[in-house]
PDB file of N, CA and C in Angstrom:
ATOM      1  N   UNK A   1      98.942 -74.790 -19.833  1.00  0.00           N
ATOM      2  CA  UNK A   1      98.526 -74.235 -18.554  1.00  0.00           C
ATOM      3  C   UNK A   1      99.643 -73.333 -18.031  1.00  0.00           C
ATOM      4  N   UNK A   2      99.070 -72.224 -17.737  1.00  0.00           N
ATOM      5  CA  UNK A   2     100.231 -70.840 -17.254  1.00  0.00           C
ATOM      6  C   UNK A   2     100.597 -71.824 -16.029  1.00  0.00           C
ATOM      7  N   UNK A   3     102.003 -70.851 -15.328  1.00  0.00           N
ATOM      8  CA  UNK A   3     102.332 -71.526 -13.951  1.00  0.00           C
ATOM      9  C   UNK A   3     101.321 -70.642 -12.967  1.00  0.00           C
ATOM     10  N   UNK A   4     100.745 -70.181 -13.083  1.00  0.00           N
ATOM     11  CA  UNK A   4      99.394 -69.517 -12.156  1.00  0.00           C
ATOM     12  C   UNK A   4      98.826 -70.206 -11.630  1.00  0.00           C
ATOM     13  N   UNK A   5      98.205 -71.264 -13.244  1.00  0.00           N
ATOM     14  CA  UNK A   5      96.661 -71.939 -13.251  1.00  0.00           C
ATOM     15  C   UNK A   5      97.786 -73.367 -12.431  1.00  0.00           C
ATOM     16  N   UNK A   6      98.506 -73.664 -13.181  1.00  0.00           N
ATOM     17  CA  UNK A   6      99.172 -74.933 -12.543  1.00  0.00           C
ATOM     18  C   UNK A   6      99.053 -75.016 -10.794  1.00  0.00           C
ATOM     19  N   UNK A   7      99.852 -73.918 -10.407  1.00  0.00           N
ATOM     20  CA  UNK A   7      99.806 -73.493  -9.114  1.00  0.00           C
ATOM     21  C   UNK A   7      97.480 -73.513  -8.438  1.00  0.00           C
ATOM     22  N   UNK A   8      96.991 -72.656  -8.918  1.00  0.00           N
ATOM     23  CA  UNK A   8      95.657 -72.672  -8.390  1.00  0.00           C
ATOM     24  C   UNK A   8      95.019 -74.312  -8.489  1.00  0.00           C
ATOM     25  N   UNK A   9      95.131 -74.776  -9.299  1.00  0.00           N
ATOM     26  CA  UNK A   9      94.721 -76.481  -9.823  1.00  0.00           C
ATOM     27  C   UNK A   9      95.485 -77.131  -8.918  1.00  0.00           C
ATOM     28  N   UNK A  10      96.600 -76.725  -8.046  1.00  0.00           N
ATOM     29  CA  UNK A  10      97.037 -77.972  -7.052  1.00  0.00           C
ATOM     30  C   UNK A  10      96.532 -77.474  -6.095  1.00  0.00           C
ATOM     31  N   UNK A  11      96.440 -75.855  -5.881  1.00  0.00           N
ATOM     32  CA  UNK A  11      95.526 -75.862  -4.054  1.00  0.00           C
ATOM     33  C   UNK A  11      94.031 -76.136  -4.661  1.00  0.00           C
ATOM     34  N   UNK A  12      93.152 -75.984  -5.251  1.00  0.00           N
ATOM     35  CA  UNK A  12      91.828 -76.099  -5.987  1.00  0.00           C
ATOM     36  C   UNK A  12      92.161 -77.760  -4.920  1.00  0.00           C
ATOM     37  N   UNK A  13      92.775 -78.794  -5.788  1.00  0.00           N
ATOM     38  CA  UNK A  13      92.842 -79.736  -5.720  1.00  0.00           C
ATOM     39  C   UNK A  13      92.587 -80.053  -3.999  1.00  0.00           C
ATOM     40  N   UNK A  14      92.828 -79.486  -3.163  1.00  0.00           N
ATOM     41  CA  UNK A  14      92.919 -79.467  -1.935  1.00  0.00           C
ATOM     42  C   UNK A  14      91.332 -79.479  -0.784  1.00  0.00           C
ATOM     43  N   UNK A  15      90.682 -78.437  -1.417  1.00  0.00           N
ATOM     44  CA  UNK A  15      89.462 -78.270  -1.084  1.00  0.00           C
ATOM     45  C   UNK A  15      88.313 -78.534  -1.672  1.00  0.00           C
ATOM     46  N   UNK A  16      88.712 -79.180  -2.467  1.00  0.00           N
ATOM     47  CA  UNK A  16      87.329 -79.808  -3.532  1.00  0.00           C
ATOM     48  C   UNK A  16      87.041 -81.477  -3.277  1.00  0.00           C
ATOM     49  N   UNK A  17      85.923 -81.819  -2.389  1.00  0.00           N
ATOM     50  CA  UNK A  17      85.943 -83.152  -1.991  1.00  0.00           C
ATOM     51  C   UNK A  17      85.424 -83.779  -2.647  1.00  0.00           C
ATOM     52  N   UNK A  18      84.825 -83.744  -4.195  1.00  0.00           N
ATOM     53  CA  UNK A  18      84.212 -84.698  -5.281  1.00  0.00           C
ATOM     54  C   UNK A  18      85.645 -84.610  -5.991  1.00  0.00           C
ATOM     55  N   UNK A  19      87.116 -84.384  -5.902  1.00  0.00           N
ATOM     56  CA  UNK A  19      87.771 -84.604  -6.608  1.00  0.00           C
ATOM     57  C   UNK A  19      89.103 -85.375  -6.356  1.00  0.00           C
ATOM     58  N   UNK A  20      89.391 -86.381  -7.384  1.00  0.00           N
ATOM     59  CA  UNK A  20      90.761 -87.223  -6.913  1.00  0.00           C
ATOM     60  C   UNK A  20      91.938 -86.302  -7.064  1.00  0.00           C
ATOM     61  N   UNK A  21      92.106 -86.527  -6.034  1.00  0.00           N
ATOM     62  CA  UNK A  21      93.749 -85.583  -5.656  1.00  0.00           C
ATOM     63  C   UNK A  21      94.632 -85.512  -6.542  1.00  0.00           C
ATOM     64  N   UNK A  22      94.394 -86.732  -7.357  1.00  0.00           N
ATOM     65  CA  UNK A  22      95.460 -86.612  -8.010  1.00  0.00           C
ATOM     66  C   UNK A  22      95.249 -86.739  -9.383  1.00  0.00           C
ATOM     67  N   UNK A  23      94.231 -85.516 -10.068  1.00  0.00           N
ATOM     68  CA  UNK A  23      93.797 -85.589 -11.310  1.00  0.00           C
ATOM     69  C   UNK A  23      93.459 -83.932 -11.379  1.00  0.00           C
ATOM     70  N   UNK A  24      94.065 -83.464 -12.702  1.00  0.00           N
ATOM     71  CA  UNK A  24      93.894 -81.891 -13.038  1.00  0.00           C
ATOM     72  C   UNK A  24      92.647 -81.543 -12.931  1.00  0.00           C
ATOM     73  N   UNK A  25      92.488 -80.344 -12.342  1.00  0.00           N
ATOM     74  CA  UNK A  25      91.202 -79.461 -11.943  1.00  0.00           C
ATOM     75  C   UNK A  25      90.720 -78.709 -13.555  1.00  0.00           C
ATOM     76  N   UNK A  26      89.404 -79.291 -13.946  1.00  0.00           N
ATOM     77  CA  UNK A  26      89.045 -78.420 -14.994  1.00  0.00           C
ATOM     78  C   UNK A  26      89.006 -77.068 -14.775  1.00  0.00           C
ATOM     79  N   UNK A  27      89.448 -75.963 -15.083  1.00  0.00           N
ATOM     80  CA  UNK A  27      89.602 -75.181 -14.513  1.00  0.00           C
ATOM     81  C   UNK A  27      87.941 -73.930 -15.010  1.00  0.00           C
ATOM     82  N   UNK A  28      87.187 -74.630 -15.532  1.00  0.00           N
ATOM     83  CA  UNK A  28      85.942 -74.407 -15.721  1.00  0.00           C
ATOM     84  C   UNK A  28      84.738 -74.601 -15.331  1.00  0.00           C
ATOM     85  N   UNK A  29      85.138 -75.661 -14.160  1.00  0.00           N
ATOM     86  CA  UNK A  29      84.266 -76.766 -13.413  1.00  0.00           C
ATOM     87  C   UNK A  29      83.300 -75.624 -12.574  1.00  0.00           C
ATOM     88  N   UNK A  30      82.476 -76.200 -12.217  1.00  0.00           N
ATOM     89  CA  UNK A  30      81.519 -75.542 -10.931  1.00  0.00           C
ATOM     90  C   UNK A  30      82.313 -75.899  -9.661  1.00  0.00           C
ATOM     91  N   UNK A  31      82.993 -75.044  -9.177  1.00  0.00           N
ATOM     92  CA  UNK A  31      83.635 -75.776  -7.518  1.00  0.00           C
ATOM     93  C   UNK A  31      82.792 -75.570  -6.521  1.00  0.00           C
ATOM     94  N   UNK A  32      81.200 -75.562  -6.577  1.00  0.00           N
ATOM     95  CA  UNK A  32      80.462 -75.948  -5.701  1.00  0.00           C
ATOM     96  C   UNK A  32      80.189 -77.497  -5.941  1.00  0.00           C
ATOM     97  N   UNK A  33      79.336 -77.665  -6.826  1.00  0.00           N
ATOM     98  CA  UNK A  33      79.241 -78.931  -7.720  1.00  0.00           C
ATOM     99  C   UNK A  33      80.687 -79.819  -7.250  1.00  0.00           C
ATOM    100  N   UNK A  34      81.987 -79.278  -7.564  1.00  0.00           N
ATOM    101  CA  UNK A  34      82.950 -80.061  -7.122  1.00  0.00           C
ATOM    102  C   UNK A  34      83.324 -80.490  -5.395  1.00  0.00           C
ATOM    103  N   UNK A  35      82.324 -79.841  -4.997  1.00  0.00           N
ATOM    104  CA  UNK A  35      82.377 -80.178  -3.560  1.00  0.00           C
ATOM    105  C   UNK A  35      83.048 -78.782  -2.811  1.00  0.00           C
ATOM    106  N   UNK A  36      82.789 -77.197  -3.372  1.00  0.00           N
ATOM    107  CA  UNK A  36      83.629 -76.776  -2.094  1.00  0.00           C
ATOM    108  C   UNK A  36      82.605 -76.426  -1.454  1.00  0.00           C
ATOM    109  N   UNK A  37      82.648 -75.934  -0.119  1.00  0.00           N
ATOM    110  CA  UNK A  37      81.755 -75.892   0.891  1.00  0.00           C
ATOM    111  C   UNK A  37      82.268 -74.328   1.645  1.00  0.00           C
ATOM    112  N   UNK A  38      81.714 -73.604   2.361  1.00  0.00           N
ATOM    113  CA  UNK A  38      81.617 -72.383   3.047  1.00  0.00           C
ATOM    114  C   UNK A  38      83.131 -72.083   3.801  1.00  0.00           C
ATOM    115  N   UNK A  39      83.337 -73.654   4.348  1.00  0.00           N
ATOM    116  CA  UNK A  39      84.551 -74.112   5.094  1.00  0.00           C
ATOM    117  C   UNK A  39      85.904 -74.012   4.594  1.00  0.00           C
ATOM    118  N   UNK A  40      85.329 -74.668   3.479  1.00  0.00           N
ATOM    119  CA  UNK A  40      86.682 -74.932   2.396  1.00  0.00           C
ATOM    120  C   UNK A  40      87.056 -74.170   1.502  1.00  0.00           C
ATOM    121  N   UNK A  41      85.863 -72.846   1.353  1.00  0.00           N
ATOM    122  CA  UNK A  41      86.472 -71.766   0.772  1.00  0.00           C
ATOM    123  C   UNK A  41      86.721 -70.627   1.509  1.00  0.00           C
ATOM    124  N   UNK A  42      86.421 -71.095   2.532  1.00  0.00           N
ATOM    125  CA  UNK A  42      87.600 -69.539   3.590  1.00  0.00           C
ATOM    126  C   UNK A  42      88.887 -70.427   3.365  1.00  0.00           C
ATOM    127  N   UNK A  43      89.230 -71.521   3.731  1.00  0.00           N
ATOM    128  CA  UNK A  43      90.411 -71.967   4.267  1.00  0.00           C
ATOM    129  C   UNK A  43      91.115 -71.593   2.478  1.00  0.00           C
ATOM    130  N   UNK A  44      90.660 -72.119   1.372  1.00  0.00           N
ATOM    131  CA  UNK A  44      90.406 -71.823  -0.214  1.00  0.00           C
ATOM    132  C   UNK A  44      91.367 -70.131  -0.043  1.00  0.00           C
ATOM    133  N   UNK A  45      90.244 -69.310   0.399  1.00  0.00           N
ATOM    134  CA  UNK A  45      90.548 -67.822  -0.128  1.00  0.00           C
ATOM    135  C   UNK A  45      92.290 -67.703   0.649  1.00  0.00           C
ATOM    136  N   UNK A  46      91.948 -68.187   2.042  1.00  0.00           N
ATOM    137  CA  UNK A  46      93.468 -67.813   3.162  1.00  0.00           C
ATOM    138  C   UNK A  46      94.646 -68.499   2.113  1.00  0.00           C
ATOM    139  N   UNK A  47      94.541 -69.355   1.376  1.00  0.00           N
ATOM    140  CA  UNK A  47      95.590 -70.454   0.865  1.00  0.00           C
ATOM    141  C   UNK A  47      96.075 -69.443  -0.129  1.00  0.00           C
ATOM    142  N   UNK A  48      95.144 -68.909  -1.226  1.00  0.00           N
ATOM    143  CA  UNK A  48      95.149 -68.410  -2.487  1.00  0.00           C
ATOM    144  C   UNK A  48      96.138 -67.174  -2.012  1.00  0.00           C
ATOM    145  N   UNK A  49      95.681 -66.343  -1.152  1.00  0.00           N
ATOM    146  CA  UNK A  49      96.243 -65.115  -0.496  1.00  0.00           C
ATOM    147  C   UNK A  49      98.239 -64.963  -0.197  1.00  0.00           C
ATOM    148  N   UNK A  50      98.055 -66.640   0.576  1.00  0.00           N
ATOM    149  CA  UNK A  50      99.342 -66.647   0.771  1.00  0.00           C
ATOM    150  C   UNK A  50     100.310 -66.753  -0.521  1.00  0.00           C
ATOM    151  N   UNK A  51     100.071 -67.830  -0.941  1.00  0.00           N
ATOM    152  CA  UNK A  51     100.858 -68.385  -1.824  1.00  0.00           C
ATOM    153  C   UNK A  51     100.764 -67.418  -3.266  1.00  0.00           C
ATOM    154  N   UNK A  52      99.574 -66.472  -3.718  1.00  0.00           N
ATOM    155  CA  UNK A  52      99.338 -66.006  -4.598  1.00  0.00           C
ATOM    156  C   UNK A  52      99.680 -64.282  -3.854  1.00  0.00           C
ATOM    157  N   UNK A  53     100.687 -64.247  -2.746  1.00  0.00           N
ATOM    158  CA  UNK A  53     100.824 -62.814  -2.485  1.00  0.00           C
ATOM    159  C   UNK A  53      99.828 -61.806  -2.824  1.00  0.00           C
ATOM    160  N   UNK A  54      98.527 -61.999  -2.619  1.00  0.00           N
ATOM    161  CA  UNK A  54      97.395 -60.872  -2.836  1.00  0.00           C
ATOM    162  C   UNK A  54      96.294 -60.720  -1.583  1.00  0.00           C
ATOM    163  N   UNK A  55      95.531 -59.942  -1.294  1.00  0.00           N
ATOM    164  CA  UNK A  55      94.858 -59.654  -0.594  1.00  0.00           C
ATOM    165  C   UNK A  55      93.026 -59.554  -1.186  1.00  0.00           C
ATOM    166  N   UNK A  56      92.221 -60.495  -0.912  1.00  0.00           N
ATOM    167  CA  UNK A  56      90.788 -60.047  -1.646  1.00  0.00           C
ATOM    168  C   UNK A  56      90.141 -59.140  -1.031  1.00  0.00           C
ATOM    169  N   UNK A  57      89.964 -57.732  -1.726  1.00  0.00           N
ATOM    170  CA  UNK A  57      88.708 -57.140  -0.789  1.00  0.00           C
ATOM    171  C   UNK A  57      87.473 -57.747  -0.755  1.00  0.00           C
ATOM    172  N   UNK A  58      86.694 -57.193   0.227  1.00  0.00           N
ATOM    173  CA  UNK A  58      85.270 -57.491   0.602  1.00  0.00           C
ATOM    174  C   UNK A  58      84.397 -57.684  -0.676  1.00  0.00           C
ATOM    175  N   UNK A  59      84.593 -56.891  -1.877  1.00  0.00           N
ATOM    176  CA  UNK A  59      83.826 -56.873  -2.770  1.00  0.00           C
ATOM    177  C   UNK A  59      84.078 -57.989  -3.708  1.00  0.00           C
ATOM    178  N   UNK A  60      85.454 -58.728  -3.511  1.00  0.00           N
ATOM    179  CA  UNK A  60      85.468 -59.778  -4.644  1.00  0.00           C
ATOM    180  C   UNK A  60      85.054 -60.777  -3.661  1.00  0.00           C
ATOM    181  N   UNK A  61      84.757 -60.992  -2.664  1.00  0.00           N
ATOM    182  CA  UNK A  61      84.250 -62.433  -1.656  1.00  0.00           C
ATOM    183  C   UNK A  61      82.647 -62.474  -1.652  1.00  0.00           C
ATOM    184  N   UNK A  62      82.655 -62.844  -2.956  1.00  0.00           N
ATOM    185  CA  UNK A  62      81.129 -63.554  -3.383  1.00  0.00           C
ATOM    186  C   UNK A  62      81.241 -64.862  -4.454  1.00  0.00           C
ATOM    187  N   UNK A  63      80.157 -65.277  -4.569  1.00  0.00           N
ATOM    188  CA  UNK A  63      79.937 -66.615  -5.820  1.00  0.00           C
ATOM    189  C   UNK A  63      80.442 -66.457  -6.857  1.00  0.00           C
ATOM    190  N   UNK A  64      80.565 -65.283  -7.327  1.00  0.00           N
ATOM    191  CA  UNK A  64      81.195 -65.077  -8.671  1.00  0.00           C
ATOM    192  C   UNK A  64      82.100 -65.058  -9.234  1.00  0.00           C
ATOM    193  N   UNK A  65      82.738 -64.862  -7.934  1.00  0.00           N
ATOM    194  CA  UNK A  65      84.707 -64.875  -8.113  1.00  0.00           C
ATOM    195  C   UNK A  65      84.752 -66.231  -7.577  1.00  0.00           C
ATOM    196  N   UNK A  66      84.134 -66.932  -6.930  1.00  0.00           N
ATOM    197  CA  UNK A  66      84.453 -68.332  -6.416  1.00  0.00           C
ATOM    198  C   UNK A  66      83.930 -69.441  -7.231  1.00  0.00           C
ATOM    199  N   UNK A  67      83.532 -69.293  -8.632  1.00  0.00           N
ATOM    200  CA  UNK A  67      82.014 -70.188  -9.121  1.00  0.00           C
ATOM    201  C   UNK A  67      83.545 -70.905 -10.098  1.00  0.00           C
ATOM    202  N   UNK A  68      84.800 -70.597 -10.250  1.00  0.00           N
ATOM    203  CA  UNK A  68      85.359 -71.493 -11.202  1.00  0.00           C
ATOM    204  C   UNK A  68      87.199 -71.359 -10.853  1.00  0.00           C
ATOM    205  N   UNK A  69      87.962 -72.385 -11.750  1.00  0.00           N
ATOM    206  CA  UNK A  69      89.213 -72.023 -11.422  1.00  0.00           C
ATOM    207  C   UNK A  69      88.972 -70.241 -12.374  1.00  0.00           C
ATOM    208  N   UNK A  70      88.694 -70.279 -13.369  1.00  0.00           N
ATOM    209  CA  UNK A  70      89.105 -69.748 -14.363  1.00  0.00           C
ATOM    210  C   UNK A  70      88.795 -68.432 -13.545  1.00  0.00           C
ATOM    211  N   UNK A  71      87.580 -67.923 -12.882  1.00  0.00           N
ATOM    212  CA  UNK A  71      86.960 -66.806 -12.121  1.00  0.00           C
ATOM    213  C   UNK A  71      88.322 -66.063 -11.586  1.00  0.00           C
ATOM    214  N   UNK A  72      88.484 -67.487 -10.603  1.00  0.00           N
ATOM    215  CA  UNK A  72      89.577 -67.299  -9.512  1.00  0.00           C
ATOM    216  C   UNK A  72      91.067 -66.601 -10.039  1.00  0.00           C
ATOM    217  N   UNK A  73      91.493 -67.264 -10.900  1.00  0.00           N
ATOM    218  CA  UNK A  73      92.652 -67.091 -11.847  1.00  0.00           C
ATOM    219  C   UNK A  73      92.733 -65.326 -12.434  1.00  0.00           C
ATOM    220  N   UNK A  74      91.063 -65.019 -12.857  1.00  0.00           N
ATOM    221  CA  UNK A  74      91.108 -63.472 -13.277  1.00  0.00           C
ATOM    222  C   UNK A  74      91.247 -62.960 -12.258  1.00  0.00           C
ATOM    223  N   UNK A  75      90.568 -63.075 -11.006  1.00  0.00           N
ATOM    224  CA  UNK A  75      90.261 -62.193  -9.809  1.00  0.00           C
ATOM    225  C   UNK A  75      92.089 -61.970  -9.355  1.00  0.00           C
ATOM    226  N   UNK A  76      92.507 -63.302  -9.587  1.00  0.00           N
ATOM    227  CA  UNK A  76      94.240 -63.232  -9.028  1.00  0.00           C
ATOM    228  C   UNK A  76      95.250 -62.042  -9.766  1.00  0.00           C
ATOM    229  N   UNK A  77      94.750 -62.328 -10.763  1.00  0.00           N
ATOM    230  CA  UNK A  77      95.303 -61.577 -11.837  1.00  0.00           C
ATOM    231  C   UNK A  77      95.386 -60.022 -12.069  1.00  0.00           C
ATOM    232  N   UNK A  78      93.965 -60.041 -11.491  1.00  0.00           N
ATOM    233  CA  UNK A  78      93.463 -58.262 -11.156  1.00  0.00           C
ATOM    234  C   UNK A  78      94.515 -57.636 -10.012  1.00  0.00           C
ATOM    235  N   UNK A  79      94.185 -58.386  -8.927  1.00  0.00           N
ATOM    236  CA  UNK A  79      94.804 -58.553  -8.150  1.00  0.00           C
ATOM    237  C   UNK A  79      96.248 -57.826  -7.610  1.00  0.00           C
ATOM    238  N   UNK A  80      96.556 -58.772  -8.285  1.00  0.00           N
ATOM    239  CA  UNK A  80      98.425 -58.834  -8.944  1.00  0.00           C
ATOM    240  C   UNK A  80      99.042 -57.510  -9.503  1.00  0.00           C
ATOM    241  N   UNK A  81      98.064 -56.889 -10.070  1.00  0.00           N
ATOM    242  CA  UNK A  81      98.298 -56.347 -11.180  1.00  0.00           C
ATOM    243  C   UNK A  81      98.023 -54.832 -10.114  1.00  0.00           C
ATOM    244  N   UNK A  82      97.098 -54.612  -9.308  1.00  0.00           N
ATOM    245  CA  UNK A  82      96.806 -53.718  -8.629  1.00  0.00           C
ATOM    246  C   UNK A  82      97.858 -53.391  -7.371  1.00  0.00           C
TER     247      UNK A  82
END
């Protein structure tokens, strides 16, 4: 596991309420299915932003970039890179 994914799998870990805190985030999982909720992925996106120094435009704040760690991890990556 990159130190990226390490890093996203402990805030993941945060807002996902079907998951024990203290057990690695598949990073393939459905994080609806894992419990995130509308709530928990604004507070989700604000967390990612800080700590992952990036900004999401309007166009990546849909299901698709939010449907996995792994999504999340590319979208960061793009990101980063931009």
């Amino acid at each position: 596991m990159l130190d990226d994914e390490a890093t996203l799998s402990r805030i993941l870990g945060k807002y996902l309420k079907k998951v024990n805190k203290t057990e690695n985030i598949p990073m393939d999982a459905d994080l609806k299915e894992m419990g995130l909720d509308s709530m928990s992925a604004i507070n989700l996106l604000l967390e990612i932003e800080t700590q992952f120094e990036v900004n999401f435009p309007d166009t990546m704040l849909n299901s698709a970039v939010f449907r996995s760690g792994n999504t999340l991890r590319d979208a960061i990556r793009i990101l980063k890179k931009t």
